[in-house]
N, C-alpha and C. Protein backbone atom coordinates (compact mmCIF):
# COMPACT_ATOMS: atom_id res chain seq x y z
N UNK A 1 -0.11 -21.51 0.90
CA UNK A 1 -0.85 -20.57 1.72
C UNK A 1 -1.31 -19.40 0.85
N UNK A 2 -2.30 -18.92 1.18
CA UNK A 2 -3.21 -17.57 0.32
C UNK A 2 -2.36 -16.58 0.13
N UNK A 3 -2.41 -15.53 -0.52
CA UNK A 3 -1.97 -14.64 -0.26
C UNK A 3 -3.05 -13.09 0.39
N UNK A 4 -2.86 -12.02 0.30
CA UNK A 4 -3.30 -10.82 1.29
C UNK A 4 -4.72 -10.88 0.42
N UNK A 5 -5.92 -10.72 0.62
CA UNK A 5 -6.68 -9.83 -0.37
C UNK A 5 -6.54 -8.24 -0.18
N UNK A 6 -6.55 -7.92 -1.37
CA UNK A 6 -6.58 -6.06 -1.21
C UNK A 6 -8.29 -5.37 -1.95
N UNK A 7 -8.00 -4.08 -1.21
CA UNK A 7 -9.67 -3.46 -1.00
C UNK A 7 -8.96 -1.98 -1.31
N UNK A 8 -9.58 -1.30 -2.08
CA UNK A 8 -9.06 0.20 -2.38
C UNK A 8 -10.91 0.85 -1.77
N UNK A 9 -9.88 2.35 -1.18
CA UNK A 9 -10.76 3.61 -0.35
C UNK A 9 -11.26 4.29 -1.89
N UNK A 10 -10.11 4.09 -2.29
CA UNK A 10 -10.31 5.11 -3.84
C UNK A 10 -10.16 4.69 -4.13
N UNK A 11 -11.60 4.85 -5.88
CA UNK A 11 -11.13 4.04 -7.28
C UNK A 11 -9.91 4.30 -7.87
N UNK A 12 -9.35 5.75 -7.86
CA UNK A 12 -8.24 5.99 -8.58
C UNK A 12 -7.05 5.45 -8.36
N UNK A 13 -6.43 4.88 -6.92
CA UNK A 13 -5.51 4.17 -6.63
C UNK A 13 -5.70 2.65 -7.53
N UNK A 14 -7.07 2.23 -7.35
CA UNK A 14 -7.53 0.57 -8.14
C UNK A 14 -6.92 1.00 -9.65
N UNK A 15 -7.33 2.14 -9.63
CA UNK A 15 -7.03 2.55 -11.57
C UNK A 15 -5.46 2.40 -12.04
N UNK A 16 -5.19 2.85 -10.86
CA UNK A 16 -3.47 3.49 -10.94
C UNK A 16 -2.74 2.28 -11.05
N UNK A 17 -3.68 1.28 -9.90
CA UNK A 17 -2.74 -0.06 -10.30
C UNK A 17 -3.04 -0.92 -11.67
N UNK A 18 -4.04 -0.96 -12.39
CA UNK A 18 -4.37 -1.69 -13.29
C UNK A 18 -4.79 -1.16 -14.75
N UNK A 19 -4.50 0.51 -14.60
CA UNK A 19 -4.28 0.91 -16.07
C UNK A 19 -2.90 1.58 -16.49
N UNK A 20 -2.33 0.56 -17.06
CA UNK A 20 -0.95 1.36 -17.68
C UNK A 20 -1.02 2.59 -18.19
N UNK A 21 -1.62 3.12 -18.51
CA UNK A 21 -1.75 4.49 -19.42
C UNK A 21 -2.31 5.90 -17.87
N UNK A 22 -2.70 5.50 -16.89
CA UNK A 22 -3.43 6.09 -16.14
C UNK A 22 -2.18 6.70 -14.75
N UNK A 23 -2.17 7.74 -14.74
CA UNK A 23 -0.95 8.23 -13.72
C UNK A 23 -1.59 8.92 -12.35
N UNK A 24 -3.07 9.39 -12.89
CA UNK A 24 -3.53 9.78 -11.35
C UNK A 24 -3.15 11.13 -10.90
N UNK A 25 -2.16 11.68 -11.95
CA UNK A 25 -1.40 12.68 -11.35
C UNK A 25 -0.38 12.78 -11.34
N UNK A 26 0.36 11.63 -10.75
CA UNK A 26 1.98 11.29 -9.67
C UNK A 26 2.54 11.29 -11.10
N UNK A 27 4.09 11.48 -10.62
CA UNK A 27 4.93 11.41 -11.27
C UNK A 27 5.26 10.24 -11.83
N UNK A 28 5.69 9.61 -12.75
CA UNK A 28 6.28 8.64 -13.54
C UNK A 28 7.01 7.52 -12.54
N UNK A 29 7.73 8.16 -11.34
CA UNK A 29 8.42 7.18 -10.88
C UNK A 29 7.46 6.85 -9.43
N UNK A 30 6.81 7.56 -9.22
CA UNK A 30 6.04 7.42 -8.22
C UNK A 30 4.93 5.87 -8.47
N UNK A 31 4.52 6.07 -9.37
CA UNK A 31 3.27 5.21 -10.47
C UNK A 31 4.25 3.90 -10.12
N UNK A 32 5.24 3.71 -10.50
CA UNK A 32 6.21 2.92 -10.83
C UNK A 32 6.44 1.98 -9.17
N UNK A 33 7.00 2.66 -8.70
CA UNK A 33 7.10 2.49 -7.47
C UNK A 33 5.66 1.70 -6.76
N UNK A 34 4.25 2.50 -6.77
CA UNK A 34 3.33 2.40 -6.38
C UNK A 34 2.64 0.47 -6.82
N UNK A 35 2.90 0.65 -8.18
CA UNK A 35 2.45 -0.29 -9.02
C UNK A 35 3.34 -1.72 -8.11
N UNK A 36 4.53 -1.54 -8.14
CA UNK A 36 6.04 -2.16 -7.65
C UNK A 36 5.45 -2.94 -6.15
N UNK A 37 4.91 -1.87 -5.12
CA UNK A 37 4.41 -2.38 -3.83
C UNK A 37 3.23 -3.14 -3.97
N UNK A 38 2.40 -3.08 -4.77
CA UNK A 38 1.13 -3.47 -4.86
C UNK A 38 1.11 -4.99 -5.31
N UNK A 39 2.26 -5.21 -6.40
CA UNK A 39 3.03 -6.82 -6.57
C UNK A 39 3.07 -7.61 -4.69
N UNK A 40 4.00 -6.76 -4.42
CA UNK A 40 4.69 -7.00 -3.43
C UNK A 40 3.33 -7.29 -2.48
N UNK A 41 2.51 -6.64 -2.50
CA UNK A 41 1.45 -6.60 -1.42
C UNK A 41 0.31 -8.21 -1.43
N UNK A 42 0.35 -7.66 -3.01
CA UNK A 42 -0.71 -9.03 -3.15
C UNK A 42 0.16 -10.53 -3.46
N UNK A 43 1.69 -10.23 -3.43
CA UNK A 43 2.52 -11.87 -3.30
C UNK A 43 2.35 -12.14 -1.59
N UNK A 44 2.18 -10.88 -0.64
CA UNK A 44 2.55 -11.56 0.83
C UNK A 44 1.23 -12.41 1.50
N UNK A 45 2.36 -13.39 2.04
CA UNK A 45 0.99 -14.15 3.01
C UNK A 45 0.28 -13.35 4.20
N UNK A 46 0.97 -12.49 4.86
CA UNK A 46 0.66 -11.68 5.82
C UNK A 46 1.81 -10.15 5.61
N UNK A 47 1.25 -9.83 7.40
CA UNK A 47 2.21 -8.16 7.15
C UNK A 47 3.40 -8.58 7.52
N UNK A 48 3.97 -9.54 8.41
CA UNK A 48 5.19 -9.88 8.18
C UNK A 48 6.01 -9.96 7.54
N UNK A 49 5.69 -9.98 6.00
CA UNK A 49 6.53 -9.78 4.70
C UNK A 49 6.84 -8.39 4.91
N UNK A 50 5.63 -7.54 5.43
CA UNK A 50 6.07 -6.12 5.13
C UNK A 50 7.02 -5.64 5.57
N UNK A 51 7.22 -6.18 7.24
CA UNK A 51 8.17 -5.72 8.27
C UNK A 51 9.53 -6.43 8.24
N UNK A 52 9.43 -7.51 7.06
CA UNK A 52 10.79 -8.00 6.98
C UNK A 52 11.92 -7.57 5.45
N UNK A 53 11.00 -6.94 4.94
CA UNK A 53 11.86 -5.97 3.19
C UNK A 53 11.78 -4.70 4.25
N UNK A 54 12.93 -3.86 5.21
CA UNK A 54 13.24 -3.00 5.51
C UNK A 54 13.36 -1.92 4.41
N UNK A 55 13.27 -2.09 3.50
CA UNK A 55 13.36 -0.92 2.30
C UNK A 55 12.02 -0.59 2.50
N UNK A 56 10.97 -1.38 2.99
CA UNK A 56 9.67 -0.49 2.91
C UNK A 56 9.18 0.58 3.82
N UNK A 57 10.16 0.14 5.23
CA UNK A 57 9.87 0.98 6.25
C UNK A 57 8.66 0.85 6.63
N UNK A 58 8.03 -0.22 6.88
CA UNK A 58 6.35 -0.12 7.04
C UNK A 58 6.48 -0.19 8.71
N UNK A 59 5.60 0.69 8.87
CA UNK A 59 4.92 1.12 10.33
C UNK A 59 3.75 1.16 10.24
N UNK A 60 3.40 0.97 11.84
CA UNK A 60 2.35 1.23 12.37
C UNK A 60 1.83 2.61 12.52
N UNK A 61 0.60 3.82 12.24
CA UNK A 61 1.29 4.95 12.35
C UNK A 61 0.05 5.25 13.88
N UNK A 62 0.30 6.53 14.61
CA UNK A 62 -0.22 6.37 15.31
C UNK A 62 -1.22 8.41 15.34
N UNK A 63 -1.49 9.06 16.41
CA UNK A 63 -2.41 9.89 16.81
C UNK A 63 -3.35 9.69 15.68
N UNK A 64 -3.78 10.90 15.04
CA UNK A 64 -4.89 11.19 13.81
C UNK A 64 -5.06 9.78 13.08
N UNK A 65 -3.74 9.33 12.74
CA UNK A 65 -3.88 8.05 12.11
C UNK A 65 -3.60 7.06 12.40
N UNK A 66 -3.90 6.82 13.59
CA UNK A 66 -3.96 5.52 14.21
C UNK A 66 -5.03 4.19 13.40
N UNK A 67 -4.33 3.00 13.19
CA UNK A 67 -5.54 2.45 12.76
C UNK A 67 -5.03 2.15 11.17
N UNK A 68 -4.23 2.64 10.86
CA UNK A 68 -3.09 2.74 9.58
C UNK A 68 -1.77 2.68 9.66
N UNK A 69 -1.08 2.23 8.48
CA UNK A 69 0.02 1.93 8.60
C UNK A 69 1.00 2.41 7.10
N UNK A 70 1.86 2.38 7.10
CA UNK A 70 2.36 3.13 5.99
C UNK A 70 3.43 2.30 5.49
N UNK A 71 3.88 2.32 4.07
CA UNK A 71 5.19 2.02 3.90
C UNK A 71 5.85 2.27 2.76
N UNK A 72 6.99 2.93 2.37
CA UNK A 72 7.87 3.77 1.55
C UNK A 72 7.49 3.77 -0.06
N UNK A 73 7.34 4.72 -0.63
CA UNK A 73 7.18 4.40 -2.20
C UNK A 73 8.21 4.98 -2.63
N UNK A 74 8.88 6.24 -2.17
CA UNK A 74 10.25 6.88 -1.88
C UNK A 74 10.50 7.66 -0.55
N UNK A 75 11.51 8.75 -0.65
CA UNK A 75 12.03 9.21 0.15
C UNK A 75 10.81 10.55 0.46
N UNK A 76 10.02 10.68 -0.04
CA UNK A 76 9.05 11.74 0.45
C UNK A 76 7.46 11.01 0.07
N UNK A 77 7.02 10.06 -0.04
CA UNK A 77 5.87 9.70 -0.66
C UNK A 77 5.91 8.32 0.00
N UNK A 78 4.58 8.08 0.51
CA UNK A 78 4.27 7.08 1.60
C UNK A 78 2.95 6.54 0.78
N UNK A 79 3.03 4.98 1.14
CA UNK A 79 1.25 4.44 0.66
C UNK A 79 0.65 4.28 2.39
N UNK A 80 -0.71 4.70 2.66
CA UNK A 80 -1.26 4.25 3.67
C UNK A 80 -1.99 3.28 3.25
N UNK A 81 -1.74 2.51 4.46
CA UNK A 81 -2.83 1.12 4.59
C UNK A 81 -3.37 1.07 5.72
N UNK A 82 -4.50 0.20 5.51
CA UNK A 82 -5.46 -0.11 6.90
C UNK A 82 -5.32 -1.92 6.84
N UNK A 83 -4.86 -2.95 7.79
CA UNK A 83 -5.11 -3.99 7.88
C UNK A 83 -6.45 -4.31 8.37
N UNK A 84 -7.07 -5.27 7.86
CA UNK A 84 -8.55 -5.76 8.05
C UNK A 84 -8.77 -6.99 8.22
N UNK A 85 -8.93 -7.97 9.49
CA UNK A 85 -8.65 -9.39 9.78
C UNK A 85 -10.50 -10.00 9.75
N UNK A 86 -11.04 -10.77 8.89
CA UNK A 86 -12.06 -11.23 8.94
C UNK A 86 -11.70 -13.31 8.75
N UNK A 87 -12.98 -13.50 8.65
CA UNK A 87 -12.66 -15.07 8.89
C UNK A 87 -12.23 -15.65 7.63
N UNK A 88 -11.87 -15.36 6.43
CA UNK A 88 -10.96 -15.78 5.19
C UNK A 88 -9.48 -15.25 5.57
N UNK A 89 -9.34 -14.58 6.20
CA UNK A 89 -7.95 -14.00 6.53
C UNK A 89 -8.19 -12.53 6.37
N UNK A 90 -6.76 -12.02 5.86
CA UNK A 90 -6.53 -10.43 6.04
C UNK A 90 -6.65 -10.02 5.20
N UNK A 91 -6.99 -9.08 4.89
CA UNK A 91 -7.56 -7.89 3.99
C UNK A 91 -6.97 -6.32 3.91
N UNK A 92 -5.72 -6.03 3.14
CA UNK A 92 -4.72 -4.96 3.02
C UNK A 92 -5.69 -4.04 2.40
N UNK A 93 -6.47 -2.91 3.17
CA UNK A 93 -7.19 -1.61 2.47
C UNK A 93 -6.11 0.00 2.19
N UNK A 94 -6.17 -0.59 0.59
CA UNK A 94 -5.50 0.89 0.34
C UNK A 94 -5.86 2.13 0.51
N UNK A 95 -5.78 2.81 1.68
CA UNK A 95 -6.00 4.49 1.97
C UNK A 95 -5.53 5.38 0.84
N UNK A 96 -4.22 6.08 0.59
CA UNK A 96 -4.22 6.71 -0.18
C UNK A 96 -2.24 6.97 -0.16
N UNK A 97 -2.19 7.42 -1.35
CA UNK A 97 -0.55 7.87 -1.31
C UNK A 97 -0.55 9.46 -0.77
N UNK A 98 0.46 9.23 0.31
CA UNK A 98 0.62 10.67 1.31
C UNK A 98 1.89 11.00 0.67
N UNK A 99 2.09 12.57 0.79
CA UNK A 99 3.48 13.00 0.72
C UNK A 99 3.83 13.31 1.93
N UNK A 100 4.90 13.64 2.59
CA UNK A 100 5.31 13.39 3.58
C UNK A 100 6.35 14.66 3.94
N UNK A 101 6.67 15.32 2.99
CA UNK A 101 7.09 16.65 2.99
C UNK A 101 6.20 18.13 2.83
């Protein structure tokens, strides 16, 4: 079975995942982490993977950002996603890394 296709809002998240040298900013372990989910994202067949590794905490989120969904990079730093269902399957759009504090 396929796995997810992924779609970035921002080039710099696409960057963050595919240039080692490129930090974006974030901290060292953040990058790390970020890079870490993005494996994880593009091995799953669907979001069900997401909701079943409880370390990710992935939700649905809802008011302002309804329509997105989030899930743990640490204890203060969140990745948003948007799921996108077309006729090849689903399509994981990376929004952006939120802090959360």
């Amino acid at each position: 079975m396929a796995s997810m296709e992924v779609e970035f809002e921002d080039a710099s998240l696409r960057r963050l995942e595919a240039d080692p040298g490129f930090t974006a900013g974030y901290d060292a372990a953040i990058v790390k982490a970020f890079r870490k989910r993005m494996q994880f994202i593009r091995a799953a067949v669907d979001e069900r993977a997401f909701y079943a590794m409880k370390s990710l905490h992935y939700e649905k989120l809802k008011g302002i950002l309804d329509g997105q969904s989030s899930m743990r990079l640490n204890a203060q730093w969140r990745l948003l996603l948007r799921l996108r269902q077309d006729e090849d399957g689903k399509t994981v759009v990376v929004i952006s890394i939120a802090d959360y504090h």
